[in-house]
Protein backbone atom coordinates (compact mmCIF):
# COMPACT_ATOMS: atom_id res chain seq x y z
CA UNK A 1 -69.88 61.87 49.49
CA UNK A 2 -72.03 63.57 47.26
CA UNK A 3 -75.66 62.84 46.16
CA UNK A 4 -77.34 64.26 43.36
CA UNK A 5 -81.53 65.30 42.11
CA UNK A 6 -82.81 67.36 39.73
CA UNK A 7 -85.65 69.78 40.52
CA UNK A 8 -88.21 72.01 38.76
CA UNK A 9 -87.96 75.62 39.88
CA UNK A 10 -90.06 78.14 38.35
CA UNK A 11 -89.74 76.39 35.04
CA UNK A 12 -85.81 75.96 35.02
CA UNK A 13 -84.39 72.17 35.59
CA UNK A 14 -82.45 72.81 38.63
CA UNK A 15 -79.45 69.78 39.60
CA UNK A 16 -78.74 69.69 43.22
CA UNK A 17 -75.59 68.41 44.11
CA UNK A 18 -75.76 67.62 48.15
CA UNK A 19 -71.93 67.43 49.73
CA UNK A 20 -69.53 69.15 52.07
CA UNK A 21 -70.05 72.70 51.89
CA UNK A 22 -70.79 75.58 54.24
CA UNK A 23 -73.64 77.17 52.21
CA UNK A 24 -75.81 76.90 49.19
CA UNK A 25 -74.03 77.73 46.35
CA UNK A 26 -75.51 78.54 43.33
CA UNK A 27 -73.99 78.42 39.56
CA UNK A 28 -75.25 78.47 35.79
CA UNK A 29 -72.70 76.38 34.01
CA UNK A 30 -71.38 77.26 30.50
CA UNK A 31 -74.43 75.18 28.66
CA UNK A 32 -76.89 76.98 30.58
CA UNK A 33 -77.49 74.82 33.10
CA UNK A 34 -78.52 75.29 36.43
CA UNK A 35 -76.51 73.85 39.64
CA UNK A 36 -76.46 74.31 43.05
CA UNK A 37 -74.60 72.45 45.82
CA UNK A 38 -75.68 72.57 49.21
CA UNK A 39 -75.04 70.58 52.46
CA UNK A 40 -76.83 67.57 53.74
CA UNK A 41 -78.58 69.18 56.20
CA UNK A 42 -80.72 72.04 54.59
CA UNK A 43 -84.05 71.28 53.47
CA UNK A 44 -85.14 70.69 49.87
CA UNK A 45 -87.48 73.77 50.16
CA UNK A 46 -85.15 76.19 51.74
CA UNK A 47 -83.11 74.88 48.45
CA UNK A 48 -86.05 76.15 46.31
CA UNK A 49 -87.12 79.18 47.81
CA UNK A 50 -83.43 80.47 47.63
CA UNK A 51 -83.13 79.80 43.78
CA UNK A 52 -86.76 81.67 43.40
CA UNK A 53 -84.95 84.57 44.63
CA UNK A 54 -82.29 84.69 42.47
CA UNK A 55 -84.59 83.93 39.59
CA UNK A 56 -83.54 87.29 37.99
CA UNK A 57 -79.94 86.66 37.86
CA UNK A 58 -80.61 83.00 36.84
CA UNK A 59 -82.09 84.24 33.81
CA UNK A 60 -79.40 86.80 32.90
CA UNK A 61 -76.23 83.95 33.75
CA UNK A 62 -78.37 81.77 31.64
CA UNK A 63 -78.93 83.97 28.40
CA UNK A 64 -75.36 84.69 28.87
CA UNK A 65 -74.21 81.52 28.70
CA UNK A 66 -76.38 80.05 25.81
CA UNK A 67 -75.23 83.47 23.29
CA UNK A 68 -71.71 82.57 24.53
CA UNK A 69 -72.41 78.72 23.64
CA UNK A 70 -74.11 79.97 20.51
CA UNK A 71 -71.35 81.88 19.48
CA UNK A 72 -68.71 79.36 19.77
CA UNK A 73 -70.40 77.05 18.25
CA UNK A 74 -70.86 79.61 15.12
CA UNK A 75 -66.93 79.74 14.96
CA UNK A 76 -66.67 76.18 14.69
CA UNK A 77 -66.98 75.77 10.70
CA UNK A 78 -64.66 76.22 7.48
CA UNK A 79 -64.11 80.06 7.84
CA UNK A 80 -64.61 80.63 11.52
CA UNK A 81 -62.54 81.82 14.33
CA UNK A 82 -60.83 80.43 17.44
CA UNK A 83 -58.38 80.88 20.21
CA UNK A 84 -55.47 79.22 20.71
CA UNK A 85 -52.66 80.80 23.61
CA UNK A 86 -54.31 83.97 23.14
CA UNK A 87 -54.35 84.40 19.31
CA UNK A 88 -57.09 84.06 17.32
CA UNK A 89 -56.88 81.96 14.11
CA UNK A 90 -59.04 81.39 10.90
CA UNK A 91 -60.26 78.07 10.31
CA UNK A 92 -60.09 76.00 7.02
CA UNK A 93 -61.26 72.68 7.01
CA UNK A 94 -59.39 69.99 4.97
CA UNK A 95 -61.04 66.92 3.91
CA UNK A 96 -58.27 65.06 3.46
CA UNK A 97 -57.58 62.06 5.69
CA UNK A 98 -58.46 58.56 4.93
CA UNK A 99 -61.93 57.15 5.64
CA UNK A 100 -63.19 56.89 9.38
CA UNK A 101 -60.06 58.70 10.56
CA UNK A 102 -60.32 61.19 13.35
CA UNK A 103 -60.27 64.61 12.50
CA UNK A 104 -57.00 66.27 13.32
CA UNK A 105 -55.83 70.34 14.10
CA UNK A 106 -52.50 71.46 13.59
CA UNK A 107 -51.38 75.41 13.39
CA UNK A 108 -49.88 76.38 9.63
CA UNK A 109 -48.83 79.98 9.22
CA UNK A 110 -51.32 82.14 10.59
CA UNK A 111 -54.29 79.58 10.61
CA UNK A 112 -55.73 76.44 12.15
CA UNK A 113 -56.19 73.72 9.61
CA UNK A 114 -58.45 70.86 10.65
CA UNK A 115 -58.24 67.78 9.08
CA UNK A 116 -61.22 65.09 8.27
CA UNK A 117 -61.83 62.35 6.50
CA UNK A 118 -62.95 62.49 3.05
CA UNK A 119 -65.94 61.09 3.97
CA UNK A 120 -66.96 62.56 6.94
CA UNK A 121 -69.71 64.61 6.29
CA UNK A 122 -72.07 63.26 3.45
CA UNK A 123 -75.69 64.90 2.35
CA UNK A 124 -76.79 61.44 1.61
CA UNK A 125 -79.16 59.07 3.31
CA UNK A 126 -77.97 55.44 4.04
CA UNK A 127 -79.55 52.31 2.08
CA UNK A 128 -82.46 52.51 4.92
CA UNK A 129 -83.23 55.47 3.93
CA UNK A 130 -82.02 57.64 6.86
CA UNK A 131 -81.11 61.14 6.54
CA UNK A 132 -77.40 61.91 7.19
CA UNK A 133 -76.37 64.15 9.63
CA UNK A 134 -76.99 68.19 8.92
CA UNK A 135 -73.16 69.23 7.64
CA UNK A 136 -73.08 72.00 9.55
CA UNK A 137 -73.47 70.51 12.77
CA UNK A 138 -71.56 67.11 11.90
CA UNK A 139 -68.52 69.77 10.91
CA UNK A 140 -68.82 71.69 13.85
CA UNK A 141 -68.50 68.37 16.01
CA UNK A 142 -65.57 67.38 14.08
CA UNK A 143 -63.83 70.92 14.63
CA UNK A 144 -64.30 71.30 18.13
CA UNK A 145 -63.48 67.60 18.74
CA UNK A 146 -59.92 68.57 16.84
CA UNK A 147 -59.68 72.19 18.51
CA UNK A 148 -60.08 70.62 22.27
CA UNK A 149 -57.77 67.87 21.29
CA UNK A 150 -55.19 70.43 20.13
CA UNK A 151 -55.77 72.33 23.27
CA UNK A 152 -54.80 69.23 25.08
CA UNK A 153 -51.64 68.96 23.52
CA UNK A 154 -50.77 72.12 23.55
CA UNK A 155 -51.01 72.08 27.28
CA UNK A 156 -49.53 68.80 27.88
CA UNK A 157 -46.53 70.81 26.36
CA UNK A 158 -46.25 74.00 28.27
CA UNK A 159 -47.83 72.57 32.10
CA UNK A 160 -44.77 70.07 32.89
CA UNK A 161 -42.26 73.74 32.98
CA UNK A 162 -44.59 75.87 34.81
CA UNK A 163 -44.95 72.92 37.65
CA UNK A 164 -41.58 72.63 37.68
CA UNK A 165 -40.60 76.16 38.45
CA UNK A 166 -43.35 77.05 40.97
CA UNK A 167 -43.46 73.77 43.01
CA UNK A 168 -39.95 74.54 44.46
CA UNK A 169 -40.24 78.30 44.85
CA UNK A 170 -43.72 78.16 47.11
CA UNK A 171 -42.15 74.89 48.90
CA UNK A 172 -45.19 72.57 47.80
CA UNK A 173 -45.40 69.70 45.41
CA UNK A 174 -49.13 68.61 43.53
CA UNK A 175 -49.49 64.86 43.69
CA UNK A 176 -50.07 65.17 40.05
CA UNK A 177 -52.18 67.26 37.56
CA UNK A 178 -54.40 66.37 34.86
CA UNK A 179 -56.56 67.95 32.35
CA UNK A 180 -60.71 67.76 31.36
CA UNK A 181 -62.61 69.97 29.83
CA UNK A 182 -65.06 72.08 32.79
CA UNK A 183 -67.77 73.93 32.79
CA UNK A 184 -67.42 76.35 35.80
CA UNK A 185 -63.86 76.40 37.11
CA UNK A 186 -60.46 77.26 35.39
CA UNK A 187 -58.93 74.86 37.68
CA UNK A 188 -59.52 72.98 40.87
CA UNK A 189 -57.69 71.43 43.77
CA UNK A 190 -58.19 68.57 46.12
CA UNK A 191 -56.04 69.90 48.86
CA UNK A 192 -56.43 65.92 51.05
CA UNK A 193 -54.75 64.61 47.96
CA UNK A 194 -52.83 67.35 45.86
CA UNK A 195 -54.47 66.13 42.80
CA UNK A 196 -54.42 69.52 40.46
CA UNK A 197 -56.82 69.33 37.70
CA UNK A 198 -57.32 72.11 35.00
CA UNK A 199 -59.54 73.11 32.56
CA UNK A 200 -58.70 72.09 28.45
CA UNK A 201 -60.11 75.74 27.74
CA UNK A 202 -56.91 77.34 29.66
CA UNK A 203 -55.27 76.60 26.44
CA UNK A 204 -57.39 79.29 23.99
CA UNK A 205 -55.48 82.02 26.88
CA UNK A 206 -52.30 83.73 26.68
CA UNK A 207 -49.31 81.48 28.63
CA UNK A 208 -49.93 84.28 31.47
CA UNK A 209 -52.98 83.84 32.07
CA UNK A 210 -52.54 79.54 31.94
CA UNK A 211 -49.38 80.63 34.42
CA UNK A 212 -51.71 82.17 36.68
CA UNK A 213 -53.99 79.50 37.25
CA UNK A 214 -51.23 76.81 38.00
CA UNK A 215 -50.29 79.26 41.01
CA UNK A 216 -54.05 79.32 42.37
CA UNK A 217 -54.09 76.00 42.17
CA UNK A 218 -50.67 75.39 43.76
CA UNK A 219 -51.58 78.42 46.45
CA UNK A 220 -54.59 76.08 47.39
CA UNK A 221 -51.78 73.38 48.99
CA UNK A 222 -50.60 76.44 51.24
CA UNK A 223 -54.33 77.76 51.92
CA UNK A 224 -57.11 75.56 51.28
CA UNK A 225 -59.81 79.11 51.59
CA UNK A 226 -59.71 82.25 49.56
CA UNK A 227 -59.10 84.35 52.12
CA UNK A 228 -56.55 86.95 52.86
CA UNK A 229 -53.67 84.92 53.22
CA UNK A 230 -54.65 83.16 50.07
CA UNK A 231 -54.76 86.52 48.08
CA UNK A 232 -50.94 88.03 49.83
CA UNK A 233 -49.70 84.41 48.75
CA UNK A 234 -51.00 85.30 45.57
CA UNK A 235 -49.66 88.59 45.19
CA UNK A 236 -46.04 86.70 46.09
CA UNK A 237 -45.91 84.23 43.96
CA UNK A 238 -47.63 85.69 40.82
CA UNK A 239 -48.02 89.49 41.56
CA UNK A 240 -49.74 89.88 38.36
CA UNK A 241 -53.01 87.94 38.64
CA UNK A 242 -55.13 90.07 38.56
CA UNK A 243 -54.23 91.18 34.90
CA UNK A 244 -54.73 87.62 33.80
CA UNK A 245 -58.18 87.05 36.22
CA UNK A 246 -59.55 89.89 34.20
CA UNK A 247 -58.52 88.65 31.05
CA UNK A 248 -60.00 84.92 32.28
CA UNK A 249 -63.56 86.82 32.91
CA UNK A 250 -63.27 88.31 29.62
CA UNK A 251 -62.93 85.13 27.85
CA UNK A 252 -66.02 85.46 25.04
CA UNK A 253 -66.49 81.29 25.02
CA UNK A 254 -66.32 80.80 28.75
CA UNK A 255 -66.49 82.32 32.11
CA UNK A 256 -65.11 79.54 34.71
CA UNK A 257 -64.11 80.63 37.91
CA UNK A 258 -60.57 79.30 39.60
């Protein structure tokens, strides 16, 4: 069961997420936030005093995190960049859907085109009087509401084949698998019920690196730790993990761990 409070630490909103865990862990998510999970039975000070010392590298993840966040965010308008299966596209906005429609990505040639509603962004106030939306940021919504989408689909598409050929070669089955967008993890696996769930962001990475991930995930029904027989089960089953870890880390939006 888990139980949850945020806390003021040296200035920095701190959530603390009490469940079953050895330790405290500690974690700055991809928005900047700060998290840290620790058992029932540790103190709410010892909690404190052991994010005070890691104040440093708090404020390092965290800067990190919000230029990364920044900088996605810049690539989502008419012009910018993103990833999809490891290639990176131009963007070009199309206003071209009927009113109130949801925007809409879709791959054509070497680009992403995103579709949205002719009237979806508007510089015009309302018969109250109220200011519309800034365009900038009511595009970028609509972009990365299209781009995660696409992602979605794009994995629906490739997930059901890789599940299919490692399930029966490591001798394990995963109750089932789904897909939300996370803020720390690549993937994740409830080992009591073999419920796989992974990360929408897998999709901006090459198939390799998506590939990997399934066979963490799967590895985790064989060996719930990462310990040394999870790492030689590894090294089985997908010998070439560590080439796509490193590529994971390197990811320029996001640094999830499996």
């Amino acid at each position: 069961m888990r139980t949850a409070k945020s806390i003021a630490v040296d200035g920095v909103e701190v959530s603390v997420v009490r469940k079953r865990v050895r330790r405290v862990n500690l974690r700055v998510r991809q928005d900047g936030s700060v998290v840290v999970s620790a058992p029932a039975r540790v103190p709410l000070a010892q909690i404190e005093e052991f994010v005070l010392s890691h104040r440093q590298w708090i404020a390092k993840a965290r800067s990190r995190a919000l230029a990364r966040e920044e900088a996605r965010r810049e690539g989502l308008r008419d012009g910018g960049r993103t990833r999809l299966l490891g290639q990176e596209l131009p963007i070009r906005v199309v206003a071209d859907l009927p009113r109130r429609r949801s925007p809409r990505a879709e791959v054509e040639g070497d680009a992403l085109l995103v579709h949205v509603a002719q009237d979806a962004v508007s510089t015009d106030t309302d018969p109250a009087g109220t200011p519309a939306p800034d365009p900038q940021q009511a595009i970028a919504q609509l972009i990365g509401t299209a781009v995660e989408e696409l992602r979605r689909r794009e994995l629906e598409a490739l997930l059901p084949a890789m599940f299919e050929r490692y399930e029966p070669l490591m001798g394990v089955h995963a109750s089932e698998w789904r897909l939300r967008r996370m803020t720390s993890r690549w993937g994740s696996c409830n080992v009591r019920t073999g419920r796989i769930t992974l990360n929408t962001e897998l999709a901006a990475h090459p198939v390799a690196s998506i590939q990997s991930v399934v066979v963490h995930e799967l590895c985790h029904l064989l060996e719930p730790s990462h310990n040394v027989r999870f790492h030689a089960l590894m090294d089985r089953y997908y010998p070439a993990w560590r080439e796509a870890k490193r590529e994971l880390d390197a990811a320029p939006q996001a640094r999830p761990r499996p």
